[in-house]
Protein backbone atom coordinates (compact mmCIF):
# COMPACT_ATOMS: atom_id res chain seq x y z
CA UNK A 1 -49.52 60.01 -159.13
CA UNK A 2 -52.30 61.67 -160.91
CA UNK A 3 -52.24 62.22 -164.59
CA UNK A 4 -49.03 60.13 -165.39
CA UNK A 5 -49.19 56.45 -166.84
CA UNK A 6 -47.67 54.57 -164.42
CA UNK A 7 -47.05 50.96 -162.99
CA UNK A 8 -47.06 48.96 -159.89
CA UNK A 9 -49.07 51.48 -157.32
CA UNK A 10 -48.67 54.59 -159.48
CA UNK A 11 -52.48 55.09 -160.07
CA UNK A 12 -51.99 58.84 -159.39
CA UNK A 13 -50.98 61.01 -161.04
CA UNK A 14 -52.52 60.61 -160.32
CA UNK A 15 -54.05 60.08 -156.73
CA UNK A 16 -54.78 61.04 -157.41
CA UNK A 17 -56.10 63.62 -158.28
CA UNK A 18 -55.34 62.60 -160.19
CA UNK A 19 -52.78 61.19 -160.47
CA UNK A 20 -57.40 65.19 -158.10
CA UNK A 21 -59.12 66.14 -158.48
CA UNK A 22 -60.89 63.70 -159.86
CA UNK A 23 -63.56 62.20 -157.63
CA UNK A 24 -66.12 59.84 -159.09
CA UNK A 25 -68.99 58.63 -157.71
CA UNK A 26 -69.84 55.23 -158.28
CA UNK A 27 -73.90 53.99 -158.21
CA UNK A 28 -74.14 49.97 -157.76
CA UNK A 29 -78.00 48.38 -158.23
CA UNK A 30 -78.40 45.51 -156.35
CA UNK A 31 -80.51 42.97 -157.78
CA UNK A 32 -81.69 39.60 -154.97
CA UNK A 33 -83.03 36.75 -156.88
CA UNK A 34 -84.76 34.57 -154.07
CA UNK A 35 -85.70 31.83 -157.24
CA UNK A 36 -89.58 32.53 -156.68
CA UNK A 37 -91.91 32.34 -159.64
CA UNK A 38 -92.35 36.20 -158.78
CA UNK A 39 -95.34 36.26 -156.35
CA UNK A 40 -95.73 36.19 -152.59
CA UNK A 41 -96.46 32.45 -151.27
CA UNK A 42 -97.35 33.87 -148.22
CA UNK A 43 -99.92 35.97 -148.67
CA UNK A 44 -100.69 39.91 -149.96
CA UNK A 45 -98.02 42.09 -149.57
CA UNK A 46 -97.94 44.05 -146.25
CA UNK A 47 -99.77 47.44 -146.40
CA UNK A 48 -98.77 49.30 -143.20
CA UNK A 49 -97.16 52.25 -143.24
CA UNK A 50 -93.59 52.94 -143.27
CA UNK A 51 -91.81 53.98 -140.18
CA UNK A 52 -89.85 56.81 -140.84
CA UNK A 53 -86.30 57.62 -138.94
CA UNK A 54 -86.79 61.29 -137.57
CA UNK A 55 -83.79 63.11 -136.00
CA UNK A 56 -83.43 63.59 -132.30
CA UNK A 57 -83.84 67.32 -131.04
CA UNK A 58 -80.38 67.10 -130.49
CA UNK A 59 -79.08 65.53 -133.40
CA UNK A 60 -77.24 68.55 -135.65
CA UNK A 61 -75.63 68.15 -139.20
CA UNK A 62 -71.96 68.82 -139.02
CA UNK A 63 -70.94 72.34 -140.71
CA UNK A 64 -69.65 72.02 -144.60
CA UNK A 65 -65.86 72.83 -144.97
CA UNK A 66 -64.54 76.11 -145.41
CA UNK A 67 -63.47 76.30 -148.91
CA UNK A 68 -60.53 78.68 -149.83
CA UNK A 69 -59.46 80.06 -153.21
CA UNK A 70 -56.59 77.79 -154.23
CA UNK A 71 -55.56 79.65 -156.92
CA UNK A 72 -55.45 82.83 -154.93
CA UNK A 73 -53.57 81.51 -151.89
CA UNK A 74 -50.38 80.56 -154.56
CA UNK A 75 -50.12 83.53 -156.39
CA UNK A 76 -50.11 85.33 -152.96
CA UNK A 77 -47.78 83.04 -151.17
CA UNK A 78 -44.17 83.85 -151.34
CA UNK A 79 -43.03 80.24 -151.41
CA UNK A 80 -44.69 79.52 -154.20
CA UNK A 81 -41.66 79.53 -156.83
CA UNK A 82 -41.79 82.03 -159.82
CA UNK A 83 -41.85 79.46 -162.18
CA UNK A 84 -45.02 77.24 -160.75
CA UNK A 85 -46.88 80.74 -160.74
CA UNK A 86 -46.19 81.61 -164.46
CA UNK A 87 -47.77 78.02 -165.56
CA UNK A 88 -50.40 78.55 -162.98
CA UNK A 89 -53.12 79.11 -166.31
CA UNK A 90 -56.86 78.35 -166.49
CA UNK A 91 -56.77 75.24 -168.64
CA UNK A 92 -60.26 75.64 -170.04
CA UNK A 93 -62.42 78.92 -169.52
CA UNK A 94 -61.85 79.80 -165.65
CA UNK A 95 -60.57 76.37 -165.11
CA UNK A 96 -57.23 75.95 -163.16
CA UNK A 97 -55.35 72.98 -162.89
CA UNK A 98 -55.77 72.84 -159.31
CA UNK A 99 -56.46 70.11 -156.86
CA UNK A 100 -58.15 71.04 -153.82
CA UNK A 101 -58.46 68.90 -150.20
CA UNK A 102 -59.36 69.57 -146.97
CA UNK A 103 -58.68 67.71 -143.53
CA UNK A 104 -57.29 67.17 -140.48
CA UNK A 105 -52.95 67.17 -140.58
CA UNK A 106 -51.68 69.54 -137.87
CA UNK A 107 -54.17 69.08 -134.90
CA UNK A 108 -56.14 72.35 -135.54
CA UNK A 109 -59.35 72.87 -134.83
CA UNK A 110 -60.01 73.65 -138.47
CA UNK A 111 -59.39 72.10 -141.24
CA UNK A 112 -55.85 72.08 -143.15
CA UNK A 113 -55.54 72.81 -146.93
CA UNK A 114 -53.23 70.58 -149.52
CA UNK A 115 -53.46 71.93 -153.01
CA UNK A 116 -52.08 70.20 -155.98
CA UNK A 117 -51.21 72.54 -158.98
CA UNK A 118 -50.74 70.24 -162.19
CA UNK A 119 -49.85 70.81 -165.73
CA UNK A 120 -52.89 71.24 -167.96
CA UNK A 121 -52.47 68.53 -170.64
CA UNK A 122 -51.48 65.53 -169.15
CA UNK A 123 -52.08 66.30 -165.36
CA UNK A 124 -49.22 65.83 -164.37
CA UNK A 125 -48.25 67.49 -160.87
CA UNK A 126 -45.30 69.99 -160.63
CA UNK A 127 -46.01 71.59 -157.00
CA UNK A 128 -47.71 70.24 -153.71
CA UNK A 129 -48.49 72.98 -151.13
CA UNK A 130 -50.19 72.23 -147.31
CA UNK A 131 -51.94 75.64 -145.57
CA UNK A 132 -52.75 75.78 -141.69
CA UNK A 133 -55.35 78.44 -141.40
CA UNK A 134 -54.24 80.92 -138.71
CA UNK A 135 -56.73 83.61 -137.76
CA UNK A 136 -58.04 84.90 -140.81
CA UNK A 137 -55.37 84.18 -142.88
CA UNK A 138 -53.56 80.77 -143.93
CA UNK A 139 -49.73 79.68 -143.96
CA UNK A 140 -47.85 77.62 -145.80
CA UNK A 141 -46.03 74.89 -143.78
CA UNK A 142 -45.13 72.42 -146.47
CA UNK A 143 -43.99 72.94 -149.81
CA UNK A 144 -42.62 70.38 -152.79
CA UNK A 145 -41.96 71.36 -156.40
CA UNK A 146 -40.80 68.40 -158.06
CA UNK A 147 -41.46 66.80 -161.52
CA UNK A 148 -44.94 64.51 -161.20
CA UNK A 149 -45.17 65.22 -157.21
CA UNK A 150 -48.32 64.52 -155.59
CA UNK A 151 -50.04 64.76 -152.11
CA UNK A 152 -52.90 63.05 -150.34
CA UNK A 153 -54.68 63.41 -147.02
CA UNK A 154 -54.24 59.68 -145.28
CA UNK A 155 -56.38 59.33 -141.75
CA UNK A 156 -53.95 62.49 -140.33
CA UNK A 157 -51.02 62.14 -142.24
CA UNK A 158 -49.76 63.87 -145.48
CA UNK A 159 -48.77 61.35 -147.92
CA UNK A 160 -46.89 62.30 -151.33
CA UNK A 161 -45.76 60.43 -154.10
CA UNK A 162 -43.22 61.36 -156.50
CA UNK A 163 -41.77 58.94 -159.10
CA UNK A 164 -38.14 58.22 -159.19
CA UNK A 165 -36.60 58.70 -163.18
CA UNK A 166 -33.31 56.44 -164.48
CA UNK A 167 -30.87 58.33 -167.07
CA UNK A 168 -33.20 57.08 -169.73
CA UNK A 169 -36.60 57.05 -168.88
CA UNK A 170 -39.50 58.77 -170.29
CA UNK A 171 -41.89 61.06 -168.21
CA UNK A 172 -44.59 58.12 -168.06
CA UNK A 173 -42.57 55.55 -167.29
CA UNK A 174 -40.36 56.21 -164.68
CA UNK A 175 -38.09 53.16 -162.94
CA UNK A 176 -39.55 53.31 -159.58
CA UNK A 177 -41.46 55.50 -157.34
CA UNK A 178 -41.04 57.20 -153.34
CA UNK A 179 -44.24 57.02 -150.98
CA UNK A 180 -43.10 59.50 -148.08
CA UNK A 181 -45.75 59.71 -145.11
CA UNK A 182 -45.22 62.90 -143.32
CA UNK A 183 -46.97 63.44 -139.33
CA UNK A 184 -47.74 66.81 -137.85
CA UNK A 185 -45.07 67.16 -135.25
CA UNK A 186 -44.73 70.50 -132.59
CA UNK A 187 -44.84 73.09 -135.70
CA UNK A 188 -43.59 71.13 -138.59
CA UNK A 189 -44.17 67.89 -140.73
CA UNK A 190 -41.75 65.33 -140.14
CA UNK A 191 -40.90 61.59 -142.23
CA UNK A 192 -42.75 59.23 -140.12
CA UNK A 193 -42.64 56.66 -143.28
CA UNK A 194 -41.12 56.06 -146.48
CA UNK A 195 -41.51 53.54 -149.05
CA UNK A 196 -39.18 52.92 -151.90
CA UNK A 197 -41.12 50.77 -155.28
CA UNK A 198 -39.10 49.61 -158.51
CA UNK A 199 -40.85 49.07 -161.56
CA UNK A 200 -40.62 46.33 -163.27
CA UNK A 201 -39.35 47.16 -166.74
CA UNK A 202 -40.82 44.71 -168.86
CA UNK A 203 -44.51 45.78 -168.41
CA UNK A 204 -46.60 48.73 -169.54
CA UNK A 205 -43.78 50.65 -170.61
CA UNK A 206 -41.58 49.95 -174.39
CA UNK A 207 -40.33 46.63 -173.01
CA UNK A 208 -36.53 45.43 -173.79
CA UNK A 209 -35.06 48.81 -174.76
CA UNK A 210 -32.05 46.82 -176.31
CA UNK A 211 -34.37 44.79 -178.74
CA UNK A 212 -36.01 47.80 -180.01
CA UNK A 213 -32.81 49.82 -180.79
CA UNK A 214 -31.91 49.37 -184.45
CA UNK A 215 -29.34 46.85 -185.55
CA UNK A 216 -25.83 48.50 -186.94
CA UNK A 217 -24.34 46.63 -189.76
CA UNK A 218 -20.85 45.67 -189.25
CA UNK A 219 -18.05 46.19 -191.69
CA UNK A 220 -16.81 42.99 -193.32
C-alpha cells in the first residue's frame, strides 16, 4: 500500500506506487579484489580489439507501450464516482496524483491499463481503476474505491491491497491487511486468491494503547 506507514507486508501504499508511482532505479559498482599487488604477473595487458555484439538482420526492438492520458480516461469514465473526480487535483504544477501501469491482464493483444488515483499529501490511494483498450477507445472493467486501496500488475494477474481498520485505529496503522489476486476470466476479473495478514500491535504503531491512556484518580 503506497503512501501509508504500514507493517508486516504493507510496503505500499504503497506498492506501491507507492504505496506508484514511484520507480527507482538502483546503480550497484562492483568492485573484484583478486589480492594482486596491482600489476599483471603474466605479462602486458592484451591489446586486441574488442569484439563487438552486432544485431542479426532480423533481430527488431520490441515497440514502446502505448501510453494513455490517465487523468483524462477518469474524468471521462462514468464509473469513476463523483467524489474521486472532485479530489482528482494536480498536486504540484500539472502534477496529478496518478499512478500509471501497463501490461498484460485480460489476454489482449494490447496492453491493459491499471491507474491508481491517490491523495496528494500522504499518497494514500482512494480509487483503483483497470482499462481494456477496445478499438480506439478503452473500457473500464474493474473498479475499487476504498480507503488506502491499491493495485499491481503480478505476471497476468491484478493484485490489490487494501488494509483492514479495527474501531480504533488510525489511518497508518491499520490491524491487518487483504491481498486479493484477481485472473482475467471470459469477460470479467474473478478472485483466484486471497490473503488475509494481522498486524501485530505492538510494533511500529503507539504500542499498548491501555498504558498510554491517562490514569483516572479514584475517589477515596
Amino acid at each position: 500500500m503506497r503512501g501509508l506507514a504500514k507493517r508486516g507486508r504493507c510496503t505500499w501504499a504503497a506498492s506501491g506506487t507507492a504505496l506508484a508511482g514511484l520507480a527507482a532505479v538502483g546503480l550497484f559498482a562492483v568492485s573484484c579484489d583478486a589480492g594482486g599487488t596491482g600489476t599483471r604477473d603474466a605479462g602486458p595487458a592484451r591489446t586486441d580489439p574488442v569484439a563487438r555484439a552486432t544485431p542479426s538482420d532480423g533481430a527488431t526492438t520490441p515497440p514502446a507501450a502505448k501510453r494513455v492520458n490517465a487523468v483524462a480516461l477518469l474524468q471521462e469514465d462514468p464509473k469513476v464516482s463523483e467524489t474521486v473526480k472532485r479530489d482528482l487535483k494536480p498536486c504540484v504544477k500539472d502534477e496529478y496524483p496518478v499512478d500509471t501501469s501497463y501490461g498484460k491482464l485480460t489476454g489482449s493483444t494490447d496492453n491493459d491499463v491499471v491507474v491508481n488515483v491517490m491523495t496528494c499529501g500522504d499518497a494514500v490511494g482512494i480509487g483503483t481503476y483497470v482499462y481494456r483498450e477496445q478499438g480506439n477507445s478503452y473500457a473500464n472493467v474493474f473498479a475499487a474505491e476504498a480507503p488506502a486501496v491499491y493495485a499491481e500488475i503480478d505476471r497476468g494477474d491484478l493484485v490489490l491491497t487494501k488494509p483492514v481498520y479495527g474501531k480504533n485505529d488510525p489511518m497508518a496503522y491499520p490491524s491487518g491487511e487483504e491481498v486479493i489476486t484477481y485472473r482475467w476470466s471470459g469477460n470479467k476479473f474473478t478472485v483466484h486468491d486471497q490473503v488475509h495478514n494481522d498486524f501485530s500491535r505492538a510494533v511500529g504503531g503507539d504500542g499498548d494503547e491501555s498504558a498510554a491512556q491517562p490514569s483516572v484518580p479514584t475517589e477515596n
